[in-house]
N, C-alpha and C. Protein backbone atom coordinates (compact mmCIF):
# COMPACT_ATOMS: atom_id res chain seq x y z
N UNK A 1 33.70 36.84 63.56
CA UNK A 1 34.13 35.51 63.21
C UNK A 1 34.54 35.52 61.76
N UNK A 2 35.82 34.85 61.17
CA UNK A 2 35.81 35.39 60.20
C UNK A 2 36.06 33.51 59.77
N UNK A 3 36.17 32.99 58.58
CA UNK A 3 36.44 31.69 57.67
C UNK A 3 37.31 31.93 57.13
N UNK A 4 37.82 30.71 56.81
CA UNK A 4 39.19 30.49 55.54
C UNK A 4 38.28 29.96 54.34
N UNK A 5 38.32 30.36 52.97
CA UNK A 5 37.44 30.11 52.15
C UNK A 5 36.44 30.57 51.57
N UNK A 6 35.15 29.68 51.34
CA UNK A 6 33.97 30.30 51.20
C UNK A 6 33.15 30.33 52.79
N UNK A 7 32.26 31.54 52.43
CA UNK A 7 31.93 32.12 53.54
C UNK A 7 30.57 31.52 53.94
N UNK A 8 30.05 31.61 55.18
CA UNK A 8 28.66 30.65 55.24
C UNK A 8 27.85 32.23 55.88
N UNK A 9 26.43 31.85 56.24
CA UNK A 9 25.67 32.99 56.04
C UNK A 9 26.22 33.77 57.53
N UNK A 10 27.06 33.26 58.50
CA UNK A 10 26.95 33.50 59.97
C UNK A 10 28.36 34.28 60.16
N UNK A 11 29.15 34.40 58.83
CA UNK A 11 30.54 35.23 58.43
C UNK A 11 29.90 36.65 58.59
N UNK A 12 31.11 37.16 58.73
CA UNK A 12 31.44 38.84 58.57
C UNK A 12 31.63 39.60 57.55
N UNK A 13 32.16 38.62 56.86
CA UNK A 13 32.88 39.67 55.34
C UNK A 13 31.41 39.13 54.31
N UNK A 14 31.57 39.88 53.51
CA UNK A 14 30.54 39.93 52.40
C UNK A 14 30.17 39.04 51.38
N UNK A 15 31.56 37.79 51.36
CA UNK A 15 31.75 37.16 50.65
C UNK A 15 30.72 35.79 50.22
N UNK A 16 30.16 35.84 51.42
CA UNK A 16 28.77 35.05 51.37
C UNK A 16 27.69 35.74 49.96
N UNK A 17 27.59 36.68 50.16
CA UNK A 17 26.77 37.24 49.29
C UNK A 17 27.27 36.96 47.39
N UNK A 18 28.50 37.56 47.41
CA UNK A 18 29.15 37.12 46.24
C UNK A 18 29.08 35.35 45.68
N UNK A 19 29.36 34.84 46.61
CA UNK A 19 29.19 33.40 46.27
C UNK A 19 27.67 33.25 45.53
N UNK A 20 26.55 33.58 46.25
CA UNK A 20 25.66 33.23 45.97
C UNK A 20 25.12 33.98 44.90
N UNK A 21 25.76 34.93 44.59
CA UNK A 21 25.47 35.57 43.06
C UNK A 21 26.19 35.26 41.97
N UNK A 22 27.02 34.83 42.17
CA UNK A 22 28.29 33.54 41.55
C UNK A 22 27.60 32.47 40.73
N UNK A 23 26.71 31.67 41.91
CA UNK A 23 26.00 30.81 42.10
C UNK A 23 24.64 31.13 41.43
N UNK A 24 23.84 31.96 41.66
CA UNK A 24 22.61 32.20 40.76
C UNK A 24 23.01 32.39 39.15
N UNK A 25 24.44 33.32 38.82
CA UNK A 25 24.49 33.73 37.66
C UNK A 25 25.31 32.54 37.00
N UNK A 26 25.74 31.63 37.07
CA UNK A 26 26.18 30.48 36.73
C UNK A 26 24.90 30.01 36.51
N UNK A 27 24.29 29.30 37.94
CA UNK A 27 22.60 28.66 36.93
C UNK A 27 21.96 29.62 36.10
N UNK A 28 22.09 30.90 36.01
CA UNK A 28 21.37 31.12 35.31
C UNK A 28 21.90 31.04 33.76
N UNK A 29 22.97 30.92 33.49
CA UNK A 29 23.41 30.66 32.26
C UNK A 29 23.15 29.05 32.09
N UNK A 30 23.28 28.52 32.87
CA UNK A 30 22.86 26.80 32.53
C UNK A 30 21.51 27.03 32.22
N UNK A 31 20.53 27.53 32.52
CA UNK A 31 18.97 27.17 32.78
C UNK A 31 19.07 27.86 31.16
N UNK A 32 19.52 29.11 30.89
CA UNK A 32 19.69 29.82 29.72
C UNK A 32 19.85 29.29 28.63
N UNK A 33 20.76 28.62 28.91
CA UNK A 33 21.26 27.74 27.28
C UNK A 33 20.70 26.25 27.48
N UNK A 34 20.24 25.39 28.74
CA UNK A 34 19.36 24.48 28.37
C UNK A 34 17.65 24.95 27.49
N UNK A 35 17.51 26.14 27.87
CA UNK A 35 15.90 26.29 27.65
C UNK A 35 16.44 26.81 25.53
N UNK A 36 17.75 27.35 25.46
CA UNK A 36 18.02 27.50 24.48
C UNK A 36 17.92 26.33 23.49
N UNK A 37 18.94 25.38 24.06
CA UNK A 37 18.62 24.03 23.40
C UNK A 37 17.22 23.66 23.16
N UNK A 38 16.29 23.76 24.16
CA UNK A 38 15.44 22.81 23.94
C UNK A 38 14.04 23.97 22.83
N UNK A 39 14.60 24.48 23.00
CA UNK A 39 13.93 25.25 21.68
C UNK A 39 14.53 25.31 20.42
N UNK A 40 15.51 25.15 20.11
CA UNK A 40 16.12 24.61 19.26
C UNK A 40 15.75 23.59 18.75
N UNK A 41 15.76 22.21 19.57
CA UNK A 41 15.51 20.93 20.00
C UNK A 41 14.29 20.85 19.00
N UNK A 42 13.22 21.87 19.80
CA UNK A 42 12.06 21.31 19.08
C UNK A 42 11.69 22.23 18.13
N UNK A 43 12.32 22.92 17.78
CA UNK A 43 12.29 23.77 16.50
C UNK A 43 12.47 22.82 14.76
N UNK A 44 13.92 21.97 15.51
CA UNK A 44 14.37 20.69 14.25
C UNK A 44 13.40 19.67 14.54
N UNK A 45 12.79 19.69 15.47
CA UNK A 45 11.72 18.35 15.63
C UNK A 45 10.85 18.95 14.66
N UNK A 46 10.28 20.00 14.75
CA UNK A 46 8.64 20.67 14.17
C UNK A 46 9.32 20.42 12.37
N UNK A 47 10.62 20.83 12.60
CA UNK A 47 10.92 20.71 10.53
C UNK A 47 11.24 19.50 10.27
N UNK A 48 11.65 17.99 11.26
CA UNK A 48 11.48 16.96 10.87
C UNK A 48 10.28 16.39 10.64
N UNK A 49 9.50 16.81 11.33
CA UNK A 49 8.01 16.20 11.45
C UNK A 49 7.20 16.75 10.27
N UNK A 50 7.46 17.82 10.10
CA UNK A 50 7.10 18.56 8.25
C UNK A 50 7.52 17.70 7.33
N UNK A 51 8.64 17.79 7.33
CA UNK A 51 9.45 16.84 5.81
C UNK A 51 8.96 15.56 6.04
N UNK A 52 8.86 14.65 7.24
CA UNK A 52 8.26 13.23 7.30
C UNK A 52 7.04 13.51 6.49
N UNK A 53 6.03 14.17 6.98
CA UNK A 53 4.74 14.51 6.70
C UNK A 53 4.60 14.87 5.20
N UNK A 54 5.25 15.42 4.66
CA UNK A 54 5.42 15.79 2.80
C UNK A 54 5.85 14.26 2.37
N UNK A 55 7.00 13.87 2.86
CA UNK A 55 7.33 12.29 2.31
C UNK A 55 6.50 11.53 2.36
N UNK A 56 5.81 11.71 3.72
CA UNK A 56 4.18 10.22 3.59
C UNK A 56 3.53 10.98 2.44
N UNK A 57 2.85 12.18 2.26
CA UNK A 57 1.73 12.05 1.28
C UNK A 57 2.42 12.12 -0.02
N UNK A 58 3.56 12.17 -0.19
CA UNK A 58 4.17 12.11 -1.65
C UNK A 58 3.97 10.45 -2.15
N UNK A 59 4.03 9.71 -0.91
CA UNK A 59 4.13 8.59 -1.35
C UNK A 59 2.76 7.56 -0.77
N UNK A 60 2.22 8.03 -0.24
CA UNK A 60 0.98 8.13 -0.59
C UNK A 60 0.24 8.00 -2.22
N UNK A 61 0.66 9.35 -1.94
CA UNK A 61 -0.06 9.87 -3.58
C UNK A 61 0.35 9.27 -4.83
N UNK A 62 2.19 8.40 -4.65
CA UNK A 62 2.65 7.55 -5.53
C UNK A 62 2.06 6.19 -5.70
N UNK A 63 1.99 6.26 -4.17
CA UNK A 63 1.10 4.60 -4.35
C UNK A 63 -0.23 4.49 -4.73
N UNK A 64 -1.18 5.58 -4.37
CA UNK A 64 -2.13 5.04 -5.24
C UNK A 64 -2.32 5.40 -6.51
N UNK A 65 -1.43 5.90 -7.32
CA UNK A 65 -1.78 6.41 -8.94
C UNK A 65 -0.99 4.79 -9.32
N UNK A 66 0.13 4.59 -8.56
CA UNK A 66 0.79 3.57 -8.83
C UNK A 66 -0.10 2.29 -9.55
N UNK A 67 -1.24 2.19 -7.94
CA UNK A 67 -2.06 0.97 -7.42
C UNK A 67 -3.49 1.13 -8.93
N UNK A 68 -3.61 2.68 -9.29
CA UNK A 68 -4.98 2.87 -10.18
C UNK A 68 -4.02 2.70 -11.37
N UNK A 69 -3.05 2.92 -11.60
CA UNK A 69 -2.14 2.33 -12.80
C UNK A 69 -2.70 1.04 -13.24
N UNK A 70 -1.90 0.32 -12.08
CA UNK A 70 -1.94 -1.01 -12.31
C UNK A 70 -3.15 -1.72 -12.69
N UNK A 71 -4.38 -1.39 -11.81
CA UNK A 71 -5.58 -1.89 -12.09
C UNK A 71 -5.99 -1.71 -13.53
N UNK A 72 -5.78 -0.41 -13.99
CA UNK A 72 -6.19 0.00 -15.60
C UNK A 72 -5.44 -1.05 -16.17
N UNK A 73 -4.30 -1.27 -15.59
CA UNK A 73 -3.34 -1.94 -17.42
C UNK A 73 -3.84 -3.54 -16.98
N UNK A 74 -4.37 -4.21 -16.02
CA UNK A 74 -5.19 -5.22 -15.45
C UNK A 74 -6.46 -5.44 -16.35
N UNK A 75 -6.93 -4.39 -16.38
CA UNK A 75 -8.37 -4.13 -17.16
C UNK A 75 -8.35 -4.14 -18.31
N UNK A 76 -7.31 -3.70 -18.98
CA UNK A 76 -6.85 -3.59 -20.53
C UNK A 76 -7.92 -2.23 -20.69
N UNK A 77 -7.94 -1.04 -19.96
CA UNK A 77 -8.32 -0.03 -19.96
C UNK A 77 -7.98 0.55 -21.49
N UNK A 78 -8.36 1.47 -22.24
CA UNK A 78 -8.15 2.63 -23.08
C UNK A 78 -7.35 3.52 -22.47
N UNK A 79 -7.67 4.25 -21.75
CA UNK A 79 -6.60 5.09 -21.04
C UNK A 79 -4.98 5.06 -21.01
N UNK A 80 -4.91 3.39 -20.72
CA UNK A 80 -3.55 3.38 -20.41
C UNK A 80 -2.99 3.09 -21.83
N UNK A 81 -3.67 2.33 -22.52
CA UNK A 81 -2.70 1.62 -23.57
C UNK A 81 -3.34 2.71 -25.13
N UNK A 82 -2.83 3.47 -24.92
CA UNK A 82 -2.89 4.78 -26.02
C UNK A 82 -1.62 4.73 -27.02
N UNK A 83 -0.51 3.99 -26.53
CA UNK A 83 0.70 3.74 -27.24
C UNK A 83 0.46 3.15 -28.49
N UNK A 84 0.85 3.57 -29.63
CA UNK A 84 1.04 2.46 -30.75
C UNK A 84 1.63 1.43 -30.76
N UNK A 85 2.73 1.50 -30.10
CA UNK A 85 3.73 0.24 -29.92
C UNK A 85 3.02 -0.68 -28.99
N UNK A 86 2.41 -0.47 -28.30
CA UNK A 86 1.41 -1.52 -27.17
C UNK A 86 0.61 -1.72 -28.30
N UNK A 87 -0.03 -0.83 -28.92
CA UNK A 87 -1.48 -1.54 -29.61
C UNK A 87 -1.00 -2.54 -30.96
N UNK A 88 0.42 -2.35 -31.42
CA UNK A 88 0.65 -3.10 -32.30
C UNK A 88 0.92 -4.95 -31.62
N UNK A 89 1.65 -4.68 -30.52
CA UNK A 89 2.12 -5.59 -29.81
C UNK A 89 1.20 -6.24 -29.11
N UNK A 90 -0.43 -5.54 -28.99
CA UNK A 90 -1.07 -6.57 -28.41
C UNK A 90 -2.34 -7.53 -29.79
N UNK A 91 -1.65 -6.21 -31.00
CA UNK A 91 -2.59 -6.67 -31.95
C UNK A 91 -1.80 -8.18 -32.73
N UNK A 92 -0.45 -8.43 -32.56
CA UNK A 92 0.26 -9.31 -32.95
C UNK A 92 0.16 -10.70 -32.03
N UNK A 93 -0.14 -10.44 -30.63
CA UNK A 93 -0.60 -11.40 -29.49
C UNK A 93 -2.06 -11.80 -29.55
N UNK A 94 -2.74 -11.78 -30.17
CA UNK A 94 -4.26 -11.85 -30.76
C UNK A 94 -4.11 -12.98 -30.08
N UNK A 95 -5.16 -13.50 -30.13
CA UNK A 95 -5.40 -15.00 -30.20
C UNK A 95 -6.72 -15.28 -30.62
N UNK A 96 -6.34 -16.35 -31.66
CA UNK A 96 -7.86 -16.54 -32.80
C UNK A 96 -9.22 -17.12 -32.57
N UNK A 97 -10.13 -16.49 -33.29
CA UNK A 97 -11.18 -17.06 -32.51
C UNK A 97 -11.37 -18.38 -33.03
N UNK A 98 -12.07 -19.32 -31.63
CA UNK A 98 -12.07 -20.53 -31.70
C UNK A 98 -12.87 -21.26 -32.70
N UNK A 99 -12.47 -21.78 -33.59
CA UNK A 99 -13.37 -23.01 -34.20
C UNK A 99 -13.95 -23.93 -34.08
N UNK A 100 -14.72 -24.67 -34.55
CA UNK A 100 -16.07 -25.92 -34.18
C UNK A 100 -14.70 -27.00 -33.51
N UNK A 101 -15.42 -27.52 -32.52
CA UNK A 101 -14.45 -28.16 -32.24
C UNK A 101 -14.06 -29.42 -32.62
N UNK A 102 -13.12 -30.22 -32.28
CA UNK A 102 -12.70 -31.67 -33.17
C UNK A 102 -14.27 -32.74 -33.28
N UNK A 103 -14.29 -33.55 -34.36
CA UNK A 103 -14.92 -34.52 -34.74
C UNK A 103 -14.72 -35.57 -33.54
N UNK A 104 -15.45 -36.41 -33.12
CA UNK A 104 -14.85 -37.45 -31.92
C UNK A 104 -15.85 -38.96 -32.68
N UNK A 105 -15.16 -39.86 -32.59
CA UNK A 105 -15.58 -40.91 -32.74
C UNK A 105 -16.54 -41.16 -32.17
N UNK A 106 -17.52 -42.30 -32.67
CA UNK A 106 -18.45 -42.50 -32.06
C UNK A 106 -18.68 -43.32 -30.75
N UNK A 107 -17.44 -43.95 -30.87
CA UNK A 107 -17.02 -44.50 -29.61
C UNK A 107 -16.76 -43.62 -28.44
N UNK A 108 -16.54 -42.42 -28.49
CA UNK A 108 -15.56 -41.23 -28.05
C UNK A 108 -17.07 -40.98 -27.51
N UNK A 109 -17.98 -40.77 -28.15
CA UNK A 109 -19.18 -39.85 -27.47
C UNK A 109 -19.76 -40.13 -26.49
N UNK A 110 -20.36 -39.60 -25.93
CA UNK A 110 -20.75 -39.75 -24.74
C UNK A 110 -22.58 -39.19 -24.54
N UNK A 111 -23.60 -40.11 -24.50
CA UNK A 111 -25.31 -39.44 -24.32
C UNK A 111 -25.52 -39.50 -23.00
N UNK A 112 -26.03 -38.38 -22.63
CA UNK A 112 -27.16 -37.94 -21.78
C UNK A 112 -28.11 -37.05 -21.49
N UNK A 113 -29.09 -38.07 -21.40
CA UNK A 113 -30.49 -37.36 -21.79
C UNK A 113 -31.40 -37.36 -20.33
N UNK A 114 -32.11 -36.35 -20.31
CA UNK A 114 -33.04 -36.11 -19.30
C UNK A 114 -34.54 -36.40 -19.95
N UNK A 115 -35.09 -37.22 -19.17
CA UNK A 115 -36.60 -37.62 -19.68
C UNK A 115 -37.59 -37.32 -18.97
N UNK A 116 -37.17 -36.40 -18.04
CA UNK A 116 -38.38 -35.95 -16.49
C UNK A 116 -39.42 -35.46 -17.33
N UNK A 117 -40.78 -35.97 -17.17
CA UNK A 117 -41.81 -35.71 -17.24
C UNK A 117 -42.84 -35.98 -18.55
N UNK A 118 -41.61 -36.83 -19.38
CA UNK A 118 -41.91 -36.96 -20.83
C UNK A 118 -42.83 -38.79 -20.96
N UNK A 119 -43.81 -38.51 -21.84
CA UNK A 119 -44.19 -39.90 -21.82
C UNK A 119 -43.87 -40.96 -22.27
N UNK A 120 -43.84 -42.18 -21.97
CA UNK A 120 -43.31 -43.57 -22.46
C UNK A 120 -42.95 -43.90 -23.76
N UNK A 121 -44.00 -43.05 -24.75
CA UNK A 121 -43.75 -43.63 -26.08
C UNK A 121 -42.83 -42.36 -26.89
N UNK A 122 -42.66 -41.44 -26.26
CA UNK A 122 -41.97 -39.75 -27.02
C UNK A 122 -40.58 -40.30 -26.38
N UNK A 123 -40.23 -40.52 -25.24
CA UNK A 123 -38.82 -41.39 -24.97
C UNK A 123 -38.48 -42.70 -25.44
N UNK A 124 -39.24 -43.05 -26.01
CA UNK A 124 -39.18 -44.82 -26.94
C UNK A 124 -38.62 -44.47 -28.40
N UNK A 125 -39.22 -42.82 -28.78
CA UNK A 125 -39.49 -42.58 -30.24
C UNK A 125 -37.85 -42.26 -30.28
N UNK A 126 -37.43 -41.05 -29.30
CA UNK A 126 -35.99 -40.48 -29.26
C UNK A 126 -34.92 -41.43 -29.26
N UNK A 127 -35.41 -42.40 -28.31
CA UNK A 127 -34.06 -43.61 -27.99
C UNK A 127 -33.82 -44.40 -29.46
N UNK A 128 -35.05 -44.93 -30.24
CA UNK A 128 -34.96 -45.59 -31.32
C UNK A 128 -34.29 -44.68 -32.50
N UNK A 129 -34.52 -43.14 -32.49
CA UNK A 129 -33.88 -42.61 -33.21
C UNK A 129 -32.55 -42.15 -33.23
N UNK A 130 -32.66 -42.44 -32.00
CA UNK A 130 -30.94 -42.13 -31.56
C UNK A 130 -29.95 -43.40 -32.28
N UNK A 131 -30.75 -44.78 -32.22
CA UNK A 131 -30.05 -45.60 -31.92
C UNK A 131 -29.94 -46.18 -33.21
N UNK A 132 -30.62 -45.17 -34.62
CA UNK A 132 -31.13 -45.35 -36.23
C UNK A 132 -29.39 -44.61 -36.33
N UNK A 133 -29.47 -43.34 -35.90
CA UNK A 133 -28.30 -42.54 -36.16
C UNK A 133 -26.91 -43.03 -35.90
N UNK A 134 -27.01 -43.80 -34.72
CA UNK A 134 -25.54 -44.49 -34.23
C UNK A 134 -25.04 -45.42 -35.10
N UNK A 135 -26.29 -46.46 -35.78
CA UNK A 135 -25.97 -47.56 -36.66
C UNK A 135 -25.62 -47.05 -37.76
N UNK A 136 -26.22 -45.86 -38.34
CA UNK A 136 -25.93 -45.32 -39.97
C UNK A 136 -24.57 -44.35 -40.01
């Protein structure tokens, strides 16, 4: 029995056989260069996943010197402010120490006194003297 074409397994001529080695050596170049790719594939994955991994702890490591920066110059640390030009600039930003504070009228003032536990005539003595001082 012979076919026009390709041959099926129940042909005469040989050509069945050829097909199917046709056929294996074709997939096998597909299976070849997919398994190629995918080693490839994950070859650039393994060196993306490196360089991600160096970029997080670089910046990492930026952010917290960044973050202990900040806290020092927060603190008015020594460490940070070693500059002359800072120490002149914060010695010019002074701010003076405070003085007694304003005089207030006597109208302005304001008493209160706690008398818990004190006797009748030692709170009679204070109030009258209080009240010697207000008049004079």
């Amino acid at each position: 029995m012979s076919c026009k074409g390709l041959h099926c397994a129940g042909c005469d001529s040989p050509g069945g056989a050829i097909t199917a080695v046709a056929v294996l050596g074709i997939l096998g170049l597909f299976v070849y260069h997919v398994r190629r790719g995918v080693e490839t594939g994950l070859q650039v994955g393994v060196y993306v996943l490196a360089g991600l991994l160096v970029l997080a702890a670089a910046g990492l490591v930026t952010y917290l010197r960044l973050r202990r920066h900040s806290a020092r110059f927060r603190t008015g640390s020594a460490l940070v402010m070693r500059s002359p030009a800072y120490l002149s600039a914060r010695q010019a930003e002074a701010i003076p120490a405070p003085g007694p504070p304003p005089a207030l009228d006597a109208a302005d003032q304001h008493v209160h006194l706690h008398f818990d536990g004190m006797p009748p005539a030692e709170v009679a003595a204070i109030i009258a003297r209080m009240s010697q001082n207000r008049s004079s």
